[in-house]
C-alpha atoms as a PDB file:
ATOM      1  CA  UNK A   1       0.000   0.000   0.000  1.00  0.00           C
ATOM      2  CA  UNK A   2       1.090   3.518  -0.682  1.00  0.00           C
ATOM      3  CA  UNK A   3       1.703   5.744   2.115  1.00  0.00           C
ATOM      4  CA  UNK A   4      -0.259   8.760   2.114  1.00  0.00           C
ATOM      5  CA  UNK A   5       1.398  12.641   2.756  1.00  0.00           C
ATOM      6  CA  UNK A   6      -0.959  15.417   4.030  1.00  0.00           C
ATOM      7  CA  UNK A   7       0.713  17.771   1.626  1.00  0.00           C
ATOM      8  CA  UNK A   8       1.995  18.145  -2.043  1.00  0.00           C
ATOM      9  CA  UNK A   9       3.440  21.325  -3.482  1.00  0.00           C
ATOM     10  CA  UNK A  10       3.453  22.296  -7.102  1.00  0.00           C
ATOM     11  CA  UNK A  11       7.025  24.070  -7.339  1.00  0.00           C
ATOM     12  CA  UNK A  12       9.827  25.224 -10.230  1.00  0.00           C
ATOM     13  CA  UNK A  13      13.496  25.449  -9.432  1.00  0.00           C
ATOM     14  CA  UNK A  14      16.237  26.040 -12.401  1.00  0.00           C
ATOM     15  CA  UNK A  15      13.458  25.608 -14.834  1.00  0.00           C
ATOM     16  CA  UNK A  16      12.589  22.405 -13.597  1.00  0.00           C
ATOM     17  CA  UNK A  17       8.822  22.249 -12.876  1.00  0.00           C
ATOM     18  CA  UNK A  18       8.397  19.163  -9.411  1.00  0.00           C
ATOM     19  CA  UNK A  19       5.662  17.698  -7.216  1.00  0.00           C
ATOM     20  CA  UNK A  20       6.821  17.729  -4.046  1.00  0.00           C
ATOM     21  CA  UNK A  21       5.208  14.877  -1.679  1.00  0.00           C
ATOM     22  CA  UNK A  22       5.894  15.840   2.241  1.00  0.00           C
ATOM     23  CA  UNK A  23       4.289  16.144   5.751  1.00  0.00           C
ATOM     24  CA  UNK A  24       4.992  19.636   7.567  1.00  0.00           C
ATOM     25  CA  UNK A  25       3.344  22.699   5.650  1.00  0.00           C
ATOM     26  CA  UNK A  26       6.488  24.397   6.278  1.00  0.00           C
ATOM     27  CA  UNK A  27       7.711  23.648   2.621  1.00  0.00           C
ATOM     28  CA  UNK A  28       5.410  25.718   0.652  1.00  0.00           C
ATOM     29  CA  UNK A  29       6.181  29.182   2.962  1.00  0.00           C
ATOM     30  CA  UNK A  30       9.552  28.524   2.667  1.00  0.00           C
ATOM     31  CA  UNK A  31       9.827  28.235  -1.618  1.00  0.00           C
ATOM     32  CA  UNK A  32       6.362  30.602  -1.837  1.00  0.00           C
ATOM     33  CA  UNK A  33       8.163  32.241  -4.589  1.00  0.00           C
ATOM     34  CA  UNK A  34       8.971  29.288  -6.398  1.00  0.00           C
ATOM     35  CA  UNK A  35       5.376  27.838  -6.500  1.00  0.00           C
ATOM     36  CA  UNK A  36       4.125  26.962 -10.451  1.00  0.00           C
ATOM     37  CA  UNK A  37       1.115  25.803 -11.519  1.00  0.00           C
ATOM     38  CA  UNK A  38       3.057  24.179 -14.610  1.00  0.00           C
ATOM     39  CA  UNK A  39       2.141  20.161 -14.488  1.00  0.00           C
ATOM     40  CA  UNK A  40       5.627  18.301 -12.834  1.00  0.00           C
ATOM     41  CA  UNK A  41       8.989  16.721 -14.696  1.00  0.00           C
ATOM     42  CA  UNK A  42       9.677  15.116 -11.439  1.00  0.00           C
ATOM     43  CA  UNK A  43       7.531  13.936  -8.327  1.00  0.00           C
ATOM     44  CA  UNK A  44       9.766  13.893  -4.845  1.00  0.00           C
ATOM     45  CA  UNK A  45       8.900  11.791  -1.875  1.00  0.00           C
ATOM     46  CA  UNK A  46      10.420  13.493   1.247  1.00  0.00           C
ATOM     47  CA  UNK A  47      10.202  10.540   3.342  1.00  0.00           C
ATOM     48  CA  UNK A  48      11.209   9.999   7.746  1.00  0.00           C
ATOM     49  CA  UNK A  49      14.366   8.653   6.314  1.00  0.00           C
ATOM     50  CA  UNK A  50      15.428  11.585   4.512  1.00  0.00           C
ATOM     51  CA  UNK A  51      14.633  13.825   7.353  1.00  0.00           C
ATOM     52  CA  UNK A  52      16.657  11.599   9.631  1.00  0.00           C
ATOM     53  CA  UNK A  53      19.225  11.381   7.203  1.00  0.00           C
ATOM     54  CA  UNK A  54      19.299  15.190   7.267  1.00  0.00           C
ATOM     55  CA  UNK A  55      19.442  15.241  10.935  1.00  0.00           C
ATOM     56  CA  UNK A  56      22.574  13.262  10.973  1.00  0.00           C
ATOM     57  CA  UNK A  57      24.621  15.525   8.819  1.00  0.00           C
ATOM     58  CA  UNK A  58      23.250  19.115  10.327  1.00  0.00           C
ATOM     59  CA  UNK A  59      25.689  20.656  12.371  1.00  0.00           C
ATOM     60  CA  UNK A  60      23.148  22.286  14.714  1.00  0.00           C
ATOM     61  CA  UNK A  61      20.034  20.850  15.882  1.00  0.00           C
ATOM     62  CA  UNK A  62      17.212  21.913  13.360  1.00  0.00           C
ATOM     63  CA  UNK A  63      12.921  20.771  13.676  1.00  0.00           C
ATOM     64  CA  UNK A  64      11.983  18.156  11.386  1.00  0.00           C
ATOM     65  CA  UNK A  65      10.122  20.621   9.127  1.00  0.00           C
ATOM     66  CA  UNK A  66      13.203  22.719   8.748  1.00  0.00           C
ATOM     67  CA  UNK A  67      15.036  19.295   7.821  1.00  0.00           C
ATOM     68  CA  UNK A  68      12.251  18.656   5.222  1.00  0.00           C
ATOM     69  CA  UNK A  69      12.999  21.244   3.547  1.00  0.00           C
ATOM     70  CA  UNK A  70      16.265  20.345   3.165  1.00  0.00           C
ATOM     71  CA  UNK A  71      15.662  17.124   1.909  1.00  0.00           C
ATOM     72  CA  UNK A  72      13.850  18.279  -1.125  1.00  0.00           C
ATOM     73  CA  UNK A  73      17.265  20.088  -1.911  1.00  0.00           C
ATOM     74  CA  UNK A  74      19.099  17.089  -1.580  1.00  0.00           C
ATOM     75  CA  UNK A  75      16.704  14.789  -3.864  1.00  0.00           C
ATOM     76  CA  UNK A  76      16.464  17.498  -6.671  1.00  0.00           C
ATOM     77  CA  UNK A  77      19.984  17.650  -6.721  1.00  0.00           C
ATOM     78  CA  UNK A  78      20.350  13.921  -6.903  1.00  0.00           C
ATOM     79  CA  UNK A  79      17.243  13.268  -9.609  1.00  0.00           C
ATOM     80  CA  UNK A  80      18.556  16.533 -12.004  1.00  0.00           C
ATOM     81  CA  UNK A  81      22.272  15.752 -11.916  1.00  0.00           C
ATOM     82  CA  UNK A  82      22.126  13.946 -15.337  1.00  0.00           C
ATOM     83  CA  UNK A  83      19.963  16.991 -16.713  1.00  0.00           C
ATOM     84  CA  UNK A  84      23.552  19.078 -16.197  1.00  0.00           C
ATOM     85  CA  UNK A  85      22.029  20.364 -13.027  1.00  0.00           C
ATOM     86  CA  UNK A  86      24.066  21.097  -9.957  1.00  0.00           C
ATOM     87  CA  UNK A  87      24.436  23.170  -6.541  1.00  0.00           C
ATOM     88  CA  UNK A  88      27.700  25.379  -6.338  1.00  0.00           C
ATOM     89  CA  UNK A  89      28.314  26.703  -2.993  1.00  0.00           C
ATOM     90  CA  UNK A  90      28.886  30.310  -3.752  1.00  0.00           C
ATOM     91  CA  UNK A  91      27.136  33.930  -3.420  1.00  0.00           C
ATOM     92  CA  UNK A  92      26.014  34.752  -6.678  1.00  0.00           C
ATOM     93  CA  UNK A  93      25.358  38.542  -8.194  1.00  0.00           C
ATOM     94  CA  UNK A  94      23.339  39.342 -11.054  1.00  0.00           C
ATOM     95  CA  UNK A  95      25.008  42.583 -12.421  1.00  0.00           C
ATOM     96  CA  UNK A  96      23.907  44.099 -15.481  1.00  0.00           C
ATOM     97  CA  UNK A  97      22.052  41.054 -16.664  1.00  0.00           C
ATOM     98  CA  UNK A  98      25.092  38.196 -16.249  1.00  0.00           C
ATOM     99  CA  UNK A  99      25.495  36.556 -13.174  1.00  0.00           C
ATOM    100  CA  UNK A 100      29.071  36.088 -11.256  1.00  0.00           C
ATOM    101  CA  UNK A 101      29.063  33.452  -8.233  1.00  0.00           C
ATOM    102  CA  UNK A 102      32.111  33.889  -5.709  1.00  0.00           C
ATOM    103  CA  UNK A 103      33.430  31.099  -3.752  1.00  0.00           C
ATOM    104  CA  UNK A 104      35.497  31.020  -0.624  1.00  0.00           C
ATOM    105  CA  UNK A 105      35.171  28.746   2.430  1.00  0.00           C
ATOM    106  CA  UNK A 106      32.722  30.084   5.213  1.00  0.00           C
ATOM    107  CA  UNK A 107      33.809  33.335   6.975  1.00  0.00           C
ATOM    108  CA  UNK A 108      36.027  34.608   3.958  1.00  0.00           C
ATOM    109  CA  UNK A 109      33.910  37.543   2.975  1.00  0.00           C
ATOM    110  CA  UNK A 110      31.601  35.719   0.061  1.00  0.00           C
ATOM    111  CA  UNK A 111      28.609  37.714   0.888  1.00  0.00           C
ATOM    112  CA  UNK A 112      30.144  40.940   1.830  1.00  0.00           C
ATOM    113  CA  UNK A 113      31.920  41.006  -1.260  1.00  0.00           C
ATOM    114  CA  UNK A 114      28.747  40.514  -3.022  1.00  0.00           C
ATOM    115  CA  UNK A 115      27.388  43.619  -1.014  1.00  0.00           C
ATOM    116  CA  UNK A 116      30.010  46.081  -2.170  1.00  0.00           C
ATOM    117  CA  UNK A 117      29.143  45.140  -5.500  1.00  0.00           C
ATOM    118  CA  UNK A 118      25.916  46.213  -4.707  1.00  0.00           C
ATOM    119  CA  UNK A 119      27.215  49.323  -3.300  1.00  0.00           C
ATOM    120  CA  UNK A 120      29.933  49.776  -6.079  1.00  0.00           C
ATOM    121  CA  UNK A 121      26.921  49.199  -9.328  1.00  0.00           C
ATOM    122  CA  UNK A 122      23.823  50.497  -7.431  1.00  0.00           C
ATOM    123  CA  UNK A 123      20.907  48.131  -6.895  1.00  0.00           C
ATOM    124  CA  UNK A 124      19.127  49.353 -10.206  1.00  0.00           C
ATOM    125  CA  UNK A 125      22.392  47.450 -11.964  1.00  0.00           C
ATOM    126  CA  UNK A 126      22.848  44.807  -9.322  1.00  0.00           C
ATOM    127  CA  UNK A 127      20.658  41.792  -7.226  1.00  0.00           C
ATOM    128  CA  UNK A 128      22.077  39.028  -5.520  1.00  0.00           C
ATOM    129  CA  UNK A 129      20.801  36.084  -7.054  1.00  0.00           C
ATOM    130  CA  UNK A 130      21.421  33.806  -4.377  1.00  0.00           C
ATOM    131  CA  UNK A 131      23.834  33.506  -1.416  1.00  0.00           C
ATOM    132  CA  UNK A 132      24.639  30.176  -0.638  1.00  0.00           C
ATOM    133  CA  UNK A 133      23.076  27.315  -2.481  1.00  0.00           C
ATOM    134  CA  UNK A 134      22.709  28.511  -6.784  1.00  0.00           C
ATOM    135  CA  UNK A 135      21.749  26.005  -9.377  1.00  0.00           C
ATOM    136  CA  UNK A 136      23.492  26.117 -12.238  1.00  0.00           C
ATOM    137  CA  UNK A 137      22.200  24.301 -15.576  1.00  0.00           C
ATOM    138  CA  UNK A 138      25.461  23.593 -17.726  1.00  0.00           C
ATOM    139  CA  UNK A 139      24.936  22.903 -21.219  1.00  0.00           C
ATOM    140  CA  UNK A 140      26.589  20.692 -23.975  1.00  0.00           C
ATOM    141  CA  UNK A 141      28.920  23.075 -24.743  1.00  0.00           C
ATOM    142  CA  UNK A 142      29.665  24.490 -21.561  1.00  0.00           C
ATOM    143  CA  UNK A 143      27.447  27.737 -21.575  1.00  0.00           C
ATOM    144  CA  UNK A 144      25.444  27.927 -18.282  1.00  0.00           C
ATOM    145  CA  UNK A 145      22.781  29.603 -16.355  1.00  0.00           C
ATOM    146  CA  UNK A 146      22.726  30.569 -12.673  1.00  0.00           C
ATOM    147  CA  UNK A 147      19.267  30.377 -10.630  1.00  0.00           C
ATOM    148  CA  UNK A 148      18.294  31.120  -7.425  1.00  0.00           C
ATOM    149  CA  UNK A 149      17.068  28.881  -5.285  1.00  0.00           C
ATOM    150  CA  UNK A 150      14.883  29.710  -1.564  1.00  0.00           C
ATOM    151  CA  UNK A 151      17.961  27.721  -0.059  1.00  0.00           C
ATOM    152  CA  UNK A 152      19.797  30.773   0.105  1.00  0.00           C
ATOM    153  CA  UNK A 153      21.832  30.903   3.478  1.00  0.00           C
ATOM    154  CA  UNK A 154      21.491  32.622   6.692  1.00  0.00           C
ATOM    155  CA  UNK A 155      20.876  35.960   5.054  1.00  0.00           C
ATOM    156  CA  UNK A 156      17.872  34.161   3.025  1.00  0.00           C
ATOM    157  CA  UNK A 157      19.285  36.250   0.121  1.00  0.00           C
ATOM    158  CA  UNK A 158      17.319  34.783  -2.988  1.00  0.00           C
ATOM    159  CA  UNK A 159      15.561  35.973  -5.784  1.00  0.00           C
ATOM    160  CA  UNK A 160      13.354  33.681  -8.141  1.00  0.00           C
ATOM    161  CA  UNK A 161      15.321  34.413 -11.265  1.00  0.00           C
ATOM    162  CA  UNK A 162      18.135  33.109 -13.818  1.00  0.00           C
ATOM    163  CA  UNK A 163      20.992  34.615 -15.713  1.00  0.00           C
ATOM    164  CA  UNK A 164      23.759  33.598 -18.033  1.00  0.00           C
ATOM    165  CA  UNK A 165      26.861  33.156 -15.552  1.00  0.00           C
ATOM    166  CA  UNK A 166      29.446  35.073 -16.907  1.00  0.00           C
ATOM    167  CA  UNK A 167      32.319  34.185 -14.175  1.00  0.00           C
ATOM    168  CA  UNK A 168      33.558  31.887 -10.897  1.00  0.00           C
ATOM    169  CA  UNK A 169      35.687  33.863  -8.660  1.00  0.00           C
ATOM    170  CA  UNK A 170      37.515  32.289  -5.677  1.00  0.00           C
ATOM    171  CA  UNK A 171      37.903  34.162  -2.918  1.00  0.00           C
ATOM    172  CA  UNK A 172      40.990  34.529  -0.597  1.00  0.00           C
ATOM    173  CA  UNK A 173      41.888  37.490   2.160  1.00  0.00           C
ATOM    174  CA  UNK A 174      44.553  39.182   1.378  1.00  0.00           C
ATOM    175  CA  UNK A 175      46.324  43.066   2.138  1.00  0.00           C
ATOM    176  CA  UNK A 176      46.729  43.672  -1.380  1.00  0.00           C
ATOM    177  CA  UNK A 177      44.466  43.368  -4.157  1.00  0.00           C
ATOM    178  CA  UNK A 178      45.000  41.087  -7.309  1.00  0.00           C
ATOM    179  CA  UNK A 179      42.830  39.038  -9.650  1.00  0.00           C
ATOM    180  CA  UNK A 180      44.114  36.327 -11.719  1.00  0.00           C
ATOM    181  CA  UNK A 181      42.442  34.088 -14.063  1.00  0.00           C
ATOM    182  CA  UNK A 182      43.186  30.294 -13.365  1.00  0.00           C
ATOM    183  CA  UNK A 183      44.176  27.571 -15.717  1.00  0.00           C
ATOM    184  CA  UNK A 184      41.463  24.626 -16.149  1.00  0.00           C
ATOM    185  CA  UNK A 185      43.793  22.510 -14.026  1.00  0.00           C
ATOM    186  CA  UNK A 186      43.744  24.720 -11.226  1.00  0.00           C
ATOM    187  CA  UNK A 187      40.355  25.617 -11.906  1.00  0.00           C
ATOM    188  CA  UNK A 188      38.610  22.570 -11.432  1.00  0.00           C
ATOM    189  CA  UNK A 189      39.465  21.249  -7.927  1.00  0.00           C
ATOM    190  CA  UNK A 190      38.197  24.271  -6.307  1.00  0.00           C
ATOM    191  CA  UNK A 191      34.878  23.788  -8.442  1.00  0.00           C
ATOM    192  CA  UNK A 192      34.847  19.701  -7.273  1.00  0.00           C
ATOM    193  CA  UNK A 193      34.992  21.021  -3.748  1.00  0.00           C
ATOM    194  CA  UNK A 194      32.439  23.408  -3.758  1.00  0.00           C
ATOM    195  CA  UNK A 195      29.889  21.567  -5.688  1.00  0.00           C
ATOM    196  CA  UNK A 196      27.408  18.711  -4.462  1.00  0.00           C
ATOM    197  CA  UNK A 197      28.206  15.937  -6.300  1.00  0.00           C
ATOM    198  CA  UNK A 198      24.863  13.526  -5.147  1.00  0.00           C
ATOM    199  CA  UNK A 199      24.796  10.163  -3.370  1.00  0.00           C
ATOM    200  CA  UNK A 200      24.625   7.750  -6.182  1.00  0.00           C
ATOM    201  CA  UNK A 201      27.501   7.014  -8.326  1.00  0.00           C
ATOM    202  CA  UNK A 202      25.699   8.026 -11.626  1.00  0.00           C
ATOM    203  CA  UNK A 203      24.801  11.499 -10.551  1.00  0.00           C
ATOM    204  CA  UNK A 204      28.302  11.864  -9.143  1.00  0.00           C
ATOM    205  CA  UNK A 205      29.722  10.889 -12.953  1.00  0.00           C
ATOM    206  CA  UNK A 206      26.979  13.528 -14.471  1.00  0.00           C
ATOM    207  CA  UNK A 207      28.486  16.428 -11.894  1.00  0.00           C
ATOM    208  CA  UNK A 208      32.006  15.672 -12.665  1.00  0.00           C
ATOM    209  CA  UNK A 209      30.906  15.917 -16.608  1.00  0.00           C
ATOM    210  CA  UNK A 210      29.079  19.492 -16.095  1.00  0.00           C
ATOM    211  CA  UNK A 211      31.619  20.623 -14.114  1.00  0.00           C
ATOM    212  CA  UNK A 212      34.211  19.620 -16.701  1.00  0.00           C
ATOM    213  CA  UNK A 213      31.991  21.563 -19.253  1.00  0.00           C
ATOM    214  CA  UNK A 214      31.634  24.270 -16.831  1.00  0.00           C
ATOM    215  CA  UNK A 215      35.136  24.869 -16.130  1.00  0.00           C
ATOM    216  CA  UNK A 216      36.200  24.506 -19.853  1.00  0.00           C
ATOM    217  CA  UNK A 217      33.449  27.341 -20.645  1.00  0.00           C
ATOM    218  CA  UNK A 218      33.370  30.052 -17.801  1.00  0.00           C
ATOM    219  CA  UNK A 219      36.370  31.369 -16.479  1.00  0.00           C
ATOM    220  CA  UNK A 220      37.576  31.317 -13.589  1.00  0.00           C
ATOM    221  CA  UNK A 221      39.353  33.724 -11.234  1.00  0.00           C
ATOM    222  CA  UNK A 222      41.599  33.965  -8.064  1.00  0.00           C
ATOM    223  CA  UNK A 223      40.795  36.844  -6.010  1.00  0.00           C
ATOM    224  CA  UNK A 224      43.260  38.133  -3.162  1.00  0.00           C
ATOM    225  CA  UNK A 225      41.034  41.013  -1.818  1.00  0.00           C
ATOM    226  CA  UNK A 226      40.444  42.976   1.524  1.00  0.00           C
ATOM    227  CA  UNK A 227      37.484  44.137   2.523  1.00  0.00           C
ATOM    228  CA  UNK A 228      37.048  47.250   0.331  1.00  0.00           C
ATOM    229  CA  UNK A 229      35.198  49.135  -2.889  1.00  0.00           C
ATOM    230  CA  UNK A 230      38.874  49.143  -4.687  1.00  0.00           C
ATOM    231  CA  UNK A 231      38.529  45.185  -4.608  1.00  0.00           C
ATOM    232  CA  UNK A 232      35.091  45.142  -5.638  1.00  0.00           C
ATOM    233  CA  UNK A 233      35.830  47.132  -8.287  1.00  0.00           C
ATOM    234  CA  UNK A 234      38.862  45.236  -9.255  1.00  0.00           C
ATOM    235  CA  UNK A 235      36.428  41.816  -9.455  1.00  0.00           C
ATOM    236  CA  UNK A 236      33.991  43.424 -11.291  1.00  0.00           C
ATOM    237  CA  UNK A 237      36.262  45.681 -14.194  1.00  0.00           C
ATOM    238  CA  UNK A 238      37.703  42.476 -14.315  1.00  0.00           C
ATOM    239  CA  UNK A 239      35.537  39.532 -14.457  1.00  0.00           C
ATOM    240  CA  UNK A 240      33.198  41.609 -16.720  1.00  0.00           C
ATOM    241  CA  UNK A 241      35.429  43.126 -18.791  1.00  0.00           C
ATOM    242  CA  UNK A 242      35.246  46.632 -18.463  1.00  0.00           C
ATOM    243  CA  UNK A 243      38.420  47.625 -17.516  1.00  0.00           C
END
């Protein structure tokens, strides 16, 4: 017999229309802006397993509904990997109609780099896409579009909305100021760290292929920065090619 869920919730994420299956009616507050009435690709089961599954990798101690909604991350991920859909940890700026996602381990200054972009273009020119958790659909030949997504970080900095990423940049502090763009070799182990490659071993092999694509298409950059307009500036003449 099939079990039964008190709730199912009609939602889109990177173009990607889903039925969601689940039990707390947390979900469909929490991706409200992501809600489509466009008939489902994909139907997702959040089951007790996931959400206990979820509760054994959180680092703090989270309600089940909270985990829920994790666990429809998770799944996507894992059933749109061989679509050329992934996750990339990274704050991502739309600016001027491209989108540039900046990596950097937690505490480095992701998001308030992405703020003095804001401050540097103006918000008429600039929107944070999304500041933790972006999907990005990679193509065939390499070209690929960033999305946000409602899992968005602490700040809950999100909008429902896509763009044609235009650049990676990889964060590190530093006194001085420099941007270099990296090689594909050093490129694409910071890319395999920050990127969920899924449980199963087939939508592990589909991330490694889009992020081969990805990394071979989009360049790349290594950013020594402090904590200043001069290196948002830098990123941006840069990375955009303005300078």
């Amino acid at each position: 017999m099939q079990e039964t869920y008190p709730y199912e919730t009609r939602c889109c994420f990177a173009d990607v229309p889903v039925l969601v299956r689940h039990t707390y009616d947390y979900f469909p507050r929490f991706c409200r802006d992501y809600l489509t009435d466009q008939p489902p690709e994909l139907t997702l089961t959040v089951t007790p397993e996931n959400i206990a599954l979820e509760r054994s990798r959180a680092e703090e101690c989270f309600p089940d509904f909270m985990l829920e909604s994790t666990a429809v991350f998770r799944l996507f991920c894992q059933a749109v990997a061989t679509r050329g859909i992934l996750m990339l940890h990274a704050c991502t700026v739309e600016a001027d109609g491209r989108a540039y996602a900046f990596v950097a381990p937690s505490g480095t200054g992701k998001s308030t780099h992405a703020t003095l972009w804001l401050q540097l273009l103006g918000r008429q020119r600039a929107r944070i896409l999304n500041g933790d958790k972006p999907l990005l659909r990679v193509e065939e030949d390499g070209r690929t579009t960033a999305y946000g997504t409602p899992w968005s970080g602490k700040e809950r900095w999100h909008v429902a909305a896509s763009a044609p990423l235009a650049g990676i940049c990889l964060l590190d502090r530093g006194e001085k100021n420099s941007i270099r763009r990296l090689s594909f070799p050093e490129a694409i182990p910071h890319l395999i760290a920050e990127a969920y490659r899924t449980e199963t071993a087939e939508g592990a092999s589909a991330v490694m292929d889009s992020l081969v694509r990805l990394a071979g298409a989009v360049p790349v950059y290594a950013l020594a920065c402090n904590i200043s307009e001069e290196a948002a500036r830098l990123s941006y003449e840069t990375m955009s090619g303005q300078h």
